[in-house]
PDB file of N, CA and C in Angstrom:
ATOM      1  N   UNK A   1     143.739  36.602 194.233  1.00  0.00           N
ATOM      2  CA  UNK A   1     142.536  36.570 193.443  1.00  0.00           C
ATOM      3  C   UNK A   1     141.497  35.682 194.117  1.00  0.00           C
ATOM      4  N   UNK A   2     142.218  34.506 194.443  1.00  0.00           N
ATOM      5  CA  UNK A   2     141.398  33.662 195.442  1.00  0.00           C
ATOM      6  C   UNK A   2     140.286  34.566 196.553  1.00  0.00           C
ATOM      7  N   UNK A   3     140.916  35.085 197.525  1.00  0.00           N
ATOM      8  CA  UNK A   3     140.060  35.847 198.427  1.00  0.00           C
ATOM      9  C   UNK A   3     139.319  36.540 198.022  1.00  0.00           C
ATOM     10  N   UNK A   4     139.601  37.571 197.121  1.00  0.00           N
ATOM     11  CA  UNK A   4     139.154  38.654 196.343  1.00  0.00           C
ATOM     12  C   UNK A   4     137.468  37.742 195.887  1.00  0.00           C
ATOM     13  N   UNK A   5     137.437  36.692 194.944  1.00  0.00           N
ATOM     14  CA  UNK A   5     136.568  35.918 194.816  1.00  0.00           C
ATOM     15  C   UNK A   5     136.138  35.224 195.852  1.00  0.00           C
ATOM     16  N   UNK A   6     136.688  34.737 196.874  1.00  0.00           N
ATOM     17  CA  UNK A   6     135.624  34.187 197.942  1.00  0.00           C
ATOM     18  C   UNK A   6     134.894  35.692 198.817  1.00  0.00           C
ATOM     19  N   UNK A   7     135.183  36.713 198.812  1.00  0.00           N
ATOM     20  CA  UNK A   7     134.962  37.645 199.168  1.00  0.00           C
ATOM     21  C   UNK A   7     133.653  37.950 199.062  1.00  0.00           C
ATOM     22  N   UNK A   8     133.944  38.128 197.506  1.00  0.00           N
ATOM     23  CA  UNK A   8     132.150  38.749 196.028  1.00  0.00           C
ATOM     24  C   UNK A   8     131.417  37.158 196.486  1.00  0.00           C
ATOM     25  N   UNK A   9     131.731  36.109 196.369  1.00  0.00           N
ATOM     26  CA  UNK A   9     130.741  35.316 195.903  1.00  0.00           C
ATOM     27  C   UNK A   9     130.096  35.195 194.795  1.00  0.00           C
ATOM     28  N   UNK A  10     129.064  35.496 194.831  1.00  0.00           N
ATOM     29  CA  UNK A  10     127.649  35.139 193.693  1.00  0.00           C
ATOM     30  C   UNK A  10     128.352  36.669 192.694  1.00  0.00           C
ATOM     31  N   UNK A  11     128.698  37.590 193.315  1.00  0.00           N
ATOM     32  CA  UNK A  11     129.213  39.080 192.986  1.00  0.00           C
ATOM     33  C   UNK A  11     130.246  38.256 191.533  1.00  0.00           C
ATOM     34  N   UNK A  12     130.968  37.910 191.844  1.00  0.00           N
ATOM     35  CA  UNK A  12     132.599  37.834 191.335  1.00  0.00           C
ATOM     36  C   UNK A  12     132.318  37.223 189.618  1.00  0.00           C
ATOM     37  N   UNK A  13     132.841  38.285 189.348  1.00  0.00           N
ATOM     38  CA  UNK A  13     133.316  37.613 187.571  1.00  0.00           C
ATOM     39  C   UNK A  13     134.324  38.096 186.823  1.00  0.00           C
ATOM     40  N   UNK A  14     135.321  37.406 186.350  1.00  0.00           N
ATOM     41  CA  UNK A  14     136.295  37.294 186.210  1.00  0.00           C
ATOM     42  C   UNK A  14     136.371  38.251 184.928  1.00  0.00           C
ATOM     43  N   UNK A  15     135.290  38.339 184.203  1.00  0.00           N
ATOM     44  CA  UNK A  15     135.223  39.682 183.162  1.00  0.00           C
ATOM     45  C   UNK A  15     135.694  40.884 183.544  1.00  0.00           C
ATOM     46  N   UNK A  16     135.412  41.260 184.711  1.00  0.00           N
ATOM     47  CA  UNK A  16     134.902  42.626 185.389  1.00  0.00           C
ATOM     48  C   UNK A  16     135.791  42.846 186.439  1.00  0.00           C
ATOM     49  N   UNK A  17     136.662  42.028 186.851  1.00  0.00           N
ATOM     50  CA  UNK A  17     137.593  42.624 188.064  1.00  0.00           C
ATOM     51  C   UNK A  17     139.097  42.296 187.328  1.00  0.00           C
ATOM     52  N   UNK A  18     139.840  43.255 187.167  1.00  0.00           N
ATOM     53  CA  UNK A  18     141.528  43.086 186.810  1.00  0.00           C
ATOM     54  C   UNK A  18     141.830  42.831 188.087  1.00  0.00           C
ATOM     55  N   UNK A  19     142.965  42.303 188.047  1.00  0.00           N
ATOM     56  CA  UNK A  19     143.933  42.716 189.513  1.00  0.00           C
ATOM     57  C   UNK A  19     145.201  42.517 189.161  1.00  0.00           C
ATOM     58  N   UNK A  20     146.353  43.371 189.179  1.00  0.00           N
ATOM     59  CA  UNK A  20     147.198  43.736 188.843  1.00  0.00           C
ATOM     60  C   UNK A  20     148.462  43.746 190.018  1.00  0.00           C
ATOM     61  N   UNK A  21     149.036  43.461 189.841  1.00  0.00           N
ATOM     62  CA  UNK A  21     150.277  43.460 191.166  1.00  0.00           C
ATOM     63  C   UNK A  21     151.394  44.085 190.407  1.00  0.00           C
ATOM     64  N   UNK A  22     152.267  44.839 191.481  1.00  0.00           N
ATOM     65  CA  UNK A  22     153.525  45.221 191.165  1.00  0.00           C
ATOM     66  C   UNK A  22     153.416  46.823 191.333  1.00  0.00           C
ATOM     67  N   UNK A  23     154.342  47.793 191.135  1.00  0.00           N
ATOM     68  CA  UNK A  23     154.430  48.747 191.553  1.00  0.00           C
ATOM     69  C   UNK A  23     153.234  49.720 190.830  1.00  0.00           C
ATOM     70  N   UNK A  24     152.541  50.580 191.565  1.00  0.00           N
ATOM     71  CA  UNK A  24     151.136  51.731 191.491  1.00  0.00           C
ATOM     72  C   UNK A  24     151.775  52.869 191.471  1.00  0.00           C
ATOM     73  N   UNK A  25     153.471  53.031 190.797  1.00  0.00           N
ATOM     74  CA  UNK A  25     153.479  54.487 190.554  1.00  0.00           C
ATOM     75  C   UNK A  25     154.061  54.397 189.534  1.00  0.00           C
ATOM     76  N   UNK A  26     153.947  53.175 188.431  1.00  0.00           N
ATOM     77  CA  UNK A  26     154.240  52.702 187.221  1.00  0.00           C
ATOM     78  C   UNK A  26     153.030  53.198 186.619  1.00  0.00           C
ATOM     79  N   UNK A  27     152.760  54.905 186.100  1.00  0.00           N
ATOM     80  CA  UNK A  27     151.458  54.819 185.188  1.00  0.00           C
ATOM     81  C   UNK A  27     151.335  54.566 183.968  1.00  0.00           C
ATOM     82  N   UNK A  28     152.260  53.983 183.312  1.00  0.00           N
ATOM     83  CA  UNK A  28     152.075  53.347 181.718  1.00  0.00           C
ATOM     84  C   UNK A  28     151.370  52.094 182.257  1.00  0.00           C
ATOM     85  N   UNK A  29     151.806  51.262 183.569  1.00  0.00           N
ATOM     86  CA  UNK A  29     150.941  49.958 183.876  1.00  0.00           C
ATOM     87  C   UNK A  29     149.906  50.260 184.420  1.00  0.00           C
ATOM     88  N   UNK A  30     149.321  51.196 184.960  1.00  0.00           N
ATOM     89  CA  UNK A  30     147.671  51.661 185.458  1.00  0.00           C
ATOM     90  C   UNK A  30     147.276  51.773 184.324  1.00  0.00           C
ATOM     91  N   UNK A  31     147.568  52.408 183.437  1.00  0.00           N
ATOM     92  CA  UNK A  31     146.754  52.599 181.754  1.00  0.00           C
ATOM     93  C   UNK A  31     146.678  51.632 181.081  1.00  0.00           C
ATOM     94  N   UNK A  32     147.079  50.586 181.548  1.00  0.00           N
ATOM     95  CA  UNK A  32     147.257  49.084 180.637  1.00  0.00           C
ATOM     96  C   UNK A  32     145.947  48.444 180.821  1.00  0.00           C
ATOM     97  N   UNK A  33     145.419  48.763 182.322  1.00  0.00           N
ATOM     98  CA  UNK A  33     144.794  47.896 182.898  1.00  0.00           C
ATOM     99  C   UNK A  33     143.285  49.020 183.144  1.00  0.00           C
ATOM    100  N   UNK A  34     143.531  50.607 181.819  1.00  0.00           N
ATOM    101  CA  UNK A  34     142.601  51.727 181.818  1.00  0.00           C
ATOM    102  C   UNK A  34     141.907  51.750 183.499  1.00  0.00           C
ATOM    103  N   UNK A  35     142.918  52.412 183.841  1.00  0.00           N
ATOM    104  CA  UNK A  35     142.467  52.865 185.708  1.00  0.00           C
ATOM    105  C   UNK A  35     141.472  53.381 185.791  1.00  0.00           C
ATOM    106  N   UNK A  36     141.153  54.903 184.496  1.00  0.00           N
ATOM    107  CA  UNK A  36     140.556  56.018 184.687  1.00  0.00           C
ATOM    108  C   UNK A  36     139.508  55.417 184.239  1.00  0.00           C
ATOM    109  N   UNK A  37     138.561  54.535 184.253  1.00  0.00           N
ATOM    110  CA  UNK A  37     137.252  54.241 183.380  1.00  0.00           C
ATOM    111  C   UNK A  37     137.161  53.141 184.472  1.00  0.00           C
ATOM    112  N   UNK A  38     137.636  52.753 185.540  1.00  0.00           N
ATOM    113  CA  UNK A  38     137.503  51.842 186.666  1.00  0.00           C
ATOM    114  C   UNK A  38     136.280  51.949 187.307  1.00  0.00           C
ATOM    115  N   UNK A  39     134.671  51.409 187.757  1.00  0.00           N
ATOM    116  CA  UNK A  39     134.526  51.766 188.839  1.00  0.00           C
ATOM    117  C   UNK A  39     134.966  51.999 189.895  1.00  0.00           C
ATOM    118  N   UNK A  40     136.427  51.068 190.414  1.00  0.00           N
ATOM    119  CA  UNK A  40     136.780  51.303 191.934  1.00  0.00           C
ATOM    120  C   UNK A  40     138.139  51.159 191.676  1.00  0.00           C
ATOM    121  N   UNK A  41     138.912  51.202 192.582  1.00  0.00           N
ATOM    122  CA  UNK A  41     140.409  50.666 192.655  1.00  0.00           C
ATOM    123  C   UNK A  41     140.981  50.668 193.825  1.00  0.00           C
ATOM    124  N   UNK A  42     141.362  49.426 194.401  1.00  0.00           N
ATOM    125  CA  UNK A  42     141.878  48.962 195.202  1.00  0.00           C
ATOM    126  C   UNK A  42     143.218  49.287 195.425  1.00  0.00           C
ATOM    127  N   UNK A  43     143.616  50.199 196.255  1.00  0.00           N
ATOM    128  CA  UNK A  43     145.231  50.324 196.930  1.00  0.00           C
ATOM    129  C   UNK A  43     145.556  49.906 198.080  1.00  0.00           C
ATOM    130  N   UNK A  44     146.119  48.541 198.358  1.00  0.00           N
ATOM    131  CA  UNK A  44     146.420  47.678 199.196  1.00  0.00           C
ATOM    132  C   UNK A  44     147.517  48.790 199.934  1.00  0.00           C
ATOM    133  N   UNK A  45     148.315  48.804 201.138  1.00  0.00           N
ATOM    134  CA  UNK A  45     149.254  49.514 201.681  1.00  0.00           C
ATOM    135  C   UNK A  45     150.179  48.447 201.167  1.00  0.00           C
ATOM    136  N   UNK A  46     151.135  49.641 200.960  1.00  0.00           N
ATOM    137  CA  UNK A  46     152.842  48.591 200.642  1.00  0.00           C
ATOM    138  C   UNK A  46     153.037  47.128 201.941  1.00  0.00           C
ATOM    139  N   UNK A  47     153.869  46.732 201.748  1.00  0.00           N
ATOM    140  CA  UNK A  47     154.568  46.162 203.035  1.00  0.00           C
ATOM    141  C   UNK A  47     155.000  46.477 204.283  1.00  0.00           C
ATOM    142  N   UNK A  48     154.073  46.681 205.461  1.00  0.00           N
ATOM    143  CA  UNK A  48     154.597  47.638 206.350  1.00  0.00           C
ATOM    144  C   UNK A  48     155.710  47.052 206.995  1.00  0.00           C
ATOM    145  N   UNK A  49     155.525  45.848 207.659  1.00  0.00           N
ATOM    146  CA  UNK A  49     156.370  45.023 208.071  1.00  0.00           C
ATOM    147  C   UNK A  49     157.881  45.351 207.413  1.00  0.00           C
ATOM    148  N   UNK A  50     157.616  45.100 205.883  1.00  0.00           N
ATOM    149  CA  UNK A  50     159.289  44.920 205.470  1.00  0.00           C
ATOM    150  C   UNK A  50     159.992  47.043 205.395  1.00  0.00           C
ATOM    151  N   UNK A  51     158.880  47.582 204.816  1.00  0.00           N
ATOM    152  CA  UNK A  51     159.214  48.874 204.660  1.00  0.00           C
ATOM    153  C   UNK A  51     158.477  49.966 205.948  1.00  0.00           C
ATOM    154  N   UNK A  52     158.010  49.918 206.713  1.00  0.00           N
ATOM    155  CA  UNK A  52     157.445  50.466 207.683  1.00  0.00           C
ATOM    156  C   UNK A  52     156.395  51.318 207.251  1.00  0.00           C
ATOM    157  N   UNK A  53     155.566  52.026 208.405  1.00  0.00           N
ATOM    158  CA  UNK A  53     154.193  51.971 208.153  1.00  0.00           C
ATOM    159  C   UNK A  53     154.310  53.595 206.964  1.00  0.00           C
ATOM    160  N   UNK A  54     155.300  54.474 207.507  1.00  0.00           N
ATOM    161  CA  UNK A  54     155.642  55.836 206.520  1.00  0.00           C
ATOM    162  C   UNK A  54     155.919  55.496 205.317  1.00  0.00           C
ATOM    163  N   UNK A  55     156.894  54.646 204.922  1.00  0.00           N
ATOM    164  CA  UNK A  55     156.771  53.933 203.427  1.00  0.00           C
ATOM    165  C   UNK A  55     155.544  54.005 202.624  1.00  0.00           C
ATOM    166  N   UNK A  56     154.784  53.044 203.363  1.00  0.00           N
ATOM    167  CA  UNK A  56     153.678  52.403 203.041  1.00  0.00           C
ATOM    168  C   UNK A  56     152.644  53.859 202.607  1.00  0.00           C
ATOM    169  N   UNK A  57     152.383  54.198 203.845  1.00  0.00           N
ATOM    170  CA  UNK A  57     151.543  55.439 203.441  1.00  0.00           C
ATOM    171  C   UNK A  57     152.135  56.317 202.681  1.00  0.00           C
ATOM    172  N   UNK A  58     153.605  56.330 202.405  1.00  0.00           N
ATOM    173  CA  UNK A  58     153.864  57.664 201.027  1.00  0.00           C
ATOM    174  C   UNK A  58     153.772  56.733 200.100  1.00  0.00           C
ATOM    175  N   UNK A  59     154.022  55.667 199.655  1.00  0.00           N
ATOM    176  CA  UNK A  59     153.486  55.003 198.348  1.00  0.00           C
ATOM    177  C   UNK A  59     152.378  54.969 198.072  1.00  0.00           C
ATOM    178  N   UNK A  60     151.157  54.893 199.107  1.00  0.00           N
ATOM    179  CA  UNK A  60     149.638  55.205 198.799  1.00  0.00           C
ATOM    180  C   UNK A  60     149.484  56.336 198.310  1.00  0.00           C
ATOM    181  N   UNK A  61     149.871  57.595 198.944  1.00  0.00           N
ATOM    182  CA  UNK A  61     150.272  58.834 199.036  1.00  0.00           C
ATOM    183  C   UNK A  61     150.438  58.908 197.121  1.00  0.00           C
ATOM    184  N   UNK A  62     151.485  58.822 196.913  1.00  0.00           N
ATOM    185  CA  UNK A  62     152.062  58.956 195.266  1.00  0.00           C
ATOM    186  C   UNK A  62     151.384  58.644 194.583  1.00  0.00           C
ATOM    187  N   UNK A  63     150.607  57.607 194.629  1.00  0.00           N
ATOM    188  CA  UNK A  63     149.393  56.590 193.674  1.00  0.00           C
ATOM    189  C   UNK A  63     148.850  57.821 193.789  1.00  0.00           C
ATOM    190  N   UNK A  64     147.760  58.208 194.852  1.00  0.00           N
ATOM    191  CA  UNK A  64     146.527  59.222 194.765  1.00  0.00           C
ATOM    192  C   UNK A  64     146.908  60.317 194.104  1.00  0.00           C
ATOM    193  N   UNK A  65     148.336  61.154 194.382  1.00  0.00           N
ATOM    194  CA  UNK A  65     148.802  62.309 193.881  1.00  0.00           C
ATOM    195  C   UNK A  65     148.971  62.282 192.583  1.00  0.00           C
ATOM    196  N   UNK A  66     149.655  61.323 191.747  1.00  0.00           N
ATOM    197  CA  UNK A  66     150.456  61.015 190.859  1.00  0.00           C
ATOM    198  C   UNK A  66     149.498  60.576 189.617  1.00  0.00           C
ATOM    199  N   UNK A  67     149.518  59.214 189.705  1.00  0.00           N
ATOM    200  CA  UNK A  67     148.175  58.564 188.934  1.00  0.00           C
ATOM    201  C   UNK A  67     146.714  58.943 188.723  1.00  0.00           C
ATOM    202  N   UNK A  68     146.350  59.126 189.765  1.00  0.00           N
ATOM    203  CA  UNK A  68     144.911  59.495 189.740  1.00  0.00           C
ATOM    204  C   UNK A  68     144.628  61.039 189.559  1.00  0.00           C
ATOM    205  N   UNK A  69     145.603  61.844 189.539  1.00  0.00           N
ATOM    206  CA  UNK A  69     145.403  63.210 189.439  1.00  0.00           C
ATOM    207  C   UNK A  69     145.684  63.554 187.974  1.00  0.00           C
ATOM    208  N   UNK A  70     145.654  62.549 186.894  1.00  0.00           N
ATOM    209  CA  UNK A  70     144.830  62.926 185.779  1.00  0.00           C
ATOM    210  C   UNK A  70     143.662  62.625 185.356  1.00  0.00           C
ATOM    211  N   UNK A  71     143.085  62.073 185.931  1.00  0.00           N
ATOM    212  CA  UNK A  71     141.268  61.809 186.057  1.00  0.00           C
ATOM    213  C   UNK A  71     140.427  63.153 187.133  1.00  0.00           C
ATOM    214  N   UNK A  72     139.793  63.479 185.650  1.00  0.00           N
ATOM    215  CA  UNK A  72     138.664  64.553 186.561  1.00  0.00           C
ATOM    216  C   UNK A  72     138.374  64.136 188.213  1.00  0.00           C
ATOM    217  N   UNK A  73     137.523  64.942 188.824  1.00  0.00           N
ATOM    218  CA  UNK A  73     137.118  64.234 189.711  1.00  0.00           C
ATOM    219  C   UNK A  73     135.422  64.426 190.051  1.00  0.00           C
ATOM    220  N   UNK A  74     134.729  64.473 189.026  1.00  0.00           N
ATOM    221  CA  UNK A  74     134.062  63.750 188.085  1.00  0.00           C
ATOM    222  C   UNK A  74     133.603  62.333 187.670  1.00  0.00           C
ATOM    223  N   UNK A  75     134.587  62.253 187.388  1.00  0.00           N
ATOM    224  CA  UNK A  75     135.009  60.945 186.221  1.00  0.00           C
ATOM    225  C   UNK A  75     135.731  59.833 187.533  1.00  0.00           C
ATOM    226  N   UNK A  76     136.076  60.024 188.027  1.00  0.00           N
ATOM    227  CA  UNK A  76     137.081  59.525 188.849  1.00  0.00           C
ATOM    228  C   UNK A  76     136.387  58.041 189.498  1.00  0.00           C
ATOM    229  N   UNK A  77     136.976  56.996 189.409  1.00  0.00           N
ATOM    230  CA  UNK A  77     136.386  55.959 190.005  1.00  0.00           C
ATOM    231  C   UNK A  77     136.228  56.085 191.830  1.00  0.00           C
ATOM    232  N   UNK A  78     135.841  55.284 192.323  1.00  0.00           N
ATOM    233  CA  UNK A  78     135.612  55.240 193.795  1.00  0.00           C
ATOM    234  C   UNK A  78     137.166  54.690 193.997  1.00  0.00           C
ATOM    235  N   UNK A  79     138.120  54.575 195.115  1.00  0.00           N
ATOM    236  CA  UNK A  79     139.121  54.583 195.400  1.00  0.00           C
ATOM    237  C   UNK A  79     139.067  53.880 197.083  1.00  0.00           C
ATOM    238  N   UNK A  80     139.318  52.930 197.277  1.00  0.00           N
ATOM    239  CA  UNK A  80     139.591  52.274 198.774  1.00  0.00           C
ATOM    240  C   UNK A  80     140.872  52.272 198.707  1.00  0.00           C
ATOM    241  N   UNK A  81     141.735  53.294 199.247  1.00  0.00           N
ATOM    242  CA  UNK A  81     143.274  53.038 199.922  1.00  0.00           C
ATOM    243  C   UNK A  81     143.438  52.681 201.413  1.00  0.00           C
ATOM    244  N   UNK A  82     144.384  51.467 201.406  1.00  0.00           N
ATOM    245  CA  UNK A  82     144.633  51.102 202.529  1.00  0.00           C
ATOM    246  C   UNK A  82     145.564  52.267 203.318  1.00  0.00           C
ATOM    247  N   UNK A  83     145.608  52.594 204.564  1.00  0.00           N
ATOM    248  CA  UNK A  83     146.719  53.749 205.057  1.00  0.00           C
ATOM    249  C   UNK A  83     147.033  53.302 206.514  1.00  0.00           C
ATOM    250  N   UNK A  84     148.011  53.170 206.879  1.00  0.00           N
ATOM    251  CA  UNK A  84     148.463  52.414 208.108  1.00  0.00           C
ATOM    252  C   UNK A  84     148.486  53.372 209.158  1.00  0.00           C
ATOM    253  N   UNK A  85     148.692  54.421 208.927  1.00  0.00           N
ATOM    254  CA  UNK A  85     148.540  55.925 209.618  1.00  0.00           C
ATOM    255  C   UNK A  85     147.402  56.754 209.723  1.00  0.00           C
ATOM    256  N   UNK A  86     146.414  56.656 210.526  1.00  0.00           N
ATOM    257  CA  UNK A  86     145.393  57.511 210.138  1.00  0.00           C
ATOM    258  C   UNK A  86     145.095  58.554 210.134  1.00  0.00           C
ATOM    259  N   UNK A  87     146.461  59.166 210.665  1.00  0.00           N
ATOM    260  CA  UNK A  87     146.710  60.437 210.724  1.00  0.00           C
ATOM    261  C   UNK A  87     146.538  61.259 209.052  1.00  0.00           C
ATOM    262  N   UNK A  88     147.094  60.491 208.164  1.00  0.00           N
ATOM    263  CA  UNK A  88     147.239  59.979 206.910  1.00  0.00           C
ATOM    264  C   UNK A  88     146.089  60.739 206.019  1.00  0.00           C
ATOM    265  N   UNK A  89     144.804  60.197 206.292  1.00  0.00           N
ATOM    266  CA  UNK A  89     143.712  60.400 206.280  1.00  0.00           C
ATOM    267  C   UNK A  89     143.465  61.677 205.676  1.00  0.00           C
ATOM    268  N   UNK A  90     143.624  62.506 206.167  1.00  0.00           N
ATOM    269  CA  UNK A  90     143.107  63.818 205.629  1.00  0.00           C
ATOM    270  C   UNK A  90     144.108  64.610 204.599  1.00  0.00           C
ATOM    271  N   UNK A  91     145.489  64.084 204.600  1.00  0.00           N
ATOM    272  CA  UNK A  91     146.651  64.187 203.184  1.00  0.00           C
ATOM    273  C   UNK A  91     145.959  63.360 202.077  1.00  0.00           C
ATOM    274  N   UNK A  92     145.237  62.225 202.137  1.00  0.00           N
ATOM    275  CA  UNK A  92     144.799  61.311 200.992  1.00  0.00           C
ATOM    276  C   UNK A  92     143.424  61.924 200.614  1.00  0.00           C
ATOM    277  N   UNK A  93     142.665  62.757 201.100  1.00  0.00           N
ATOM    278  CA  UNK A  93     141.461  63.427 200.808  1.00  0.00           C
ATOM    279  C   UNK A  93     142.143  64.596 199.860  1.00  0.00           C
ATOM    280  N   UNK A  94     143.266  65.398 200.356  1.00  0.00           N
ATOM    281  CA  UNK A  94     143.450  66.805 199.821  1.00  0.00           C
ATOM    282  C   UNK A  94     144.400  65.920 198.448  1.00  0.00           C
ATOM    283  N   UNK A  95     144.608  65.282 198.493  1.00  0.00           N
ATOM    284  CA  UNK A  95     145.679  64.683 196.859  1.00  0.00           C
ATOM    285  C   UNK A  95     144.628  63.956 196.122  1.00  0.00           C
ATOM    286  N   UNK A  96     143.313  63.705 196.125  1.00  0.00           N
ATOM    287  CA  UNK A  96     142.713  62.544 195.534  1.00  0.00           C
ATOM    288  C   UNK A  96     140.985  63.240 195.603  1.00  0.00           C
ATOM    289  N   UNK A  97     140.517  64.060 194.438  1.00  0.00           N
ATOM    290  CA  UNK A  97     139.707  64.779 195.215  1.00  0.00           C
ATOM    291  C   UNK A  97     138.171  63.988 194.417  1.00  0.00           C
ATOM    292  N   UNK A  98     138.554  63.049 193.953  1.00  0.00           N
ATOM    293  CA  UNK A  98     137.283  61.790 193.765  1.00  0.00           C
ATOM    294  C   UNK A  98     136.872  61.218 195.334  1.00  0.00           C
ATOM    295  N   UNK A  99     135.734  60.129 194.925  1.00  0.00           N
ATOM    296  CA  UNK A  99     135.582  59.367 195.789  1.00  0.00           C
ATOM    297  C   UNK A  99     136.401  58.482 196.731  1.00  0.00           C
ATOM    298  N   UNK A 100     136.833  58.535 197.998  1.00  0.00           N
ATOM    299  CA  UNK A 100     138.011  57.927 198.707  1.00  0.00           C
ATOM    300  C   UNK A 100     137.759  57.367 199.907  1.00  0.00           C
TER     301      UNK A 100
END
């Protein structure tokens, strides 16, 4: 949260940004924290180091497919996923058809 706020600066208020840790293919916990009414949402890549970089990008992967593919895309907030593969890239466009 620290960075996140030295980041925004003058930006940052603690009203207006959730941040949530723990698993992103838990969608009773994305709805806790109402994903679909988000301006943006941040998908950090898993752990590449501990789970390697394919891990990482199919857990991004599942979030976009999974979660977010009950929000119009429309409606859909803006979406920054991290992807360690950039090959990656054009699978996270065709599963996630909001802003990405």
């Amino acid at each position: 949260m620290q960075e996140v706020k030295l980041q925004l600066g003058e930006h940052w208020n603690v009203r207006k940004i959730i941040l949530r840790s723990g698993s992103t293919l838990r969608l009773d916990h994305l709805q806790r924290v109402d994903f679909a009414h988000a301006a943006a949402i941040l998908i950090p890549a898993a752990d590449a180091i501990t789970t390697g970089p394919i891990h990482a990008d199919a857990r991004t992967m599942k979030t976009l497919g999974a979660a977010l593919d009950e929000v119009p895309a429309e409606e859909a907030p803006i979406v920054v996923a991290e992807i360690q593969d950039s090959r990656q890239t054009r699978r996270a466009r065709a599963l996630f058809k909001g802003p990405l």
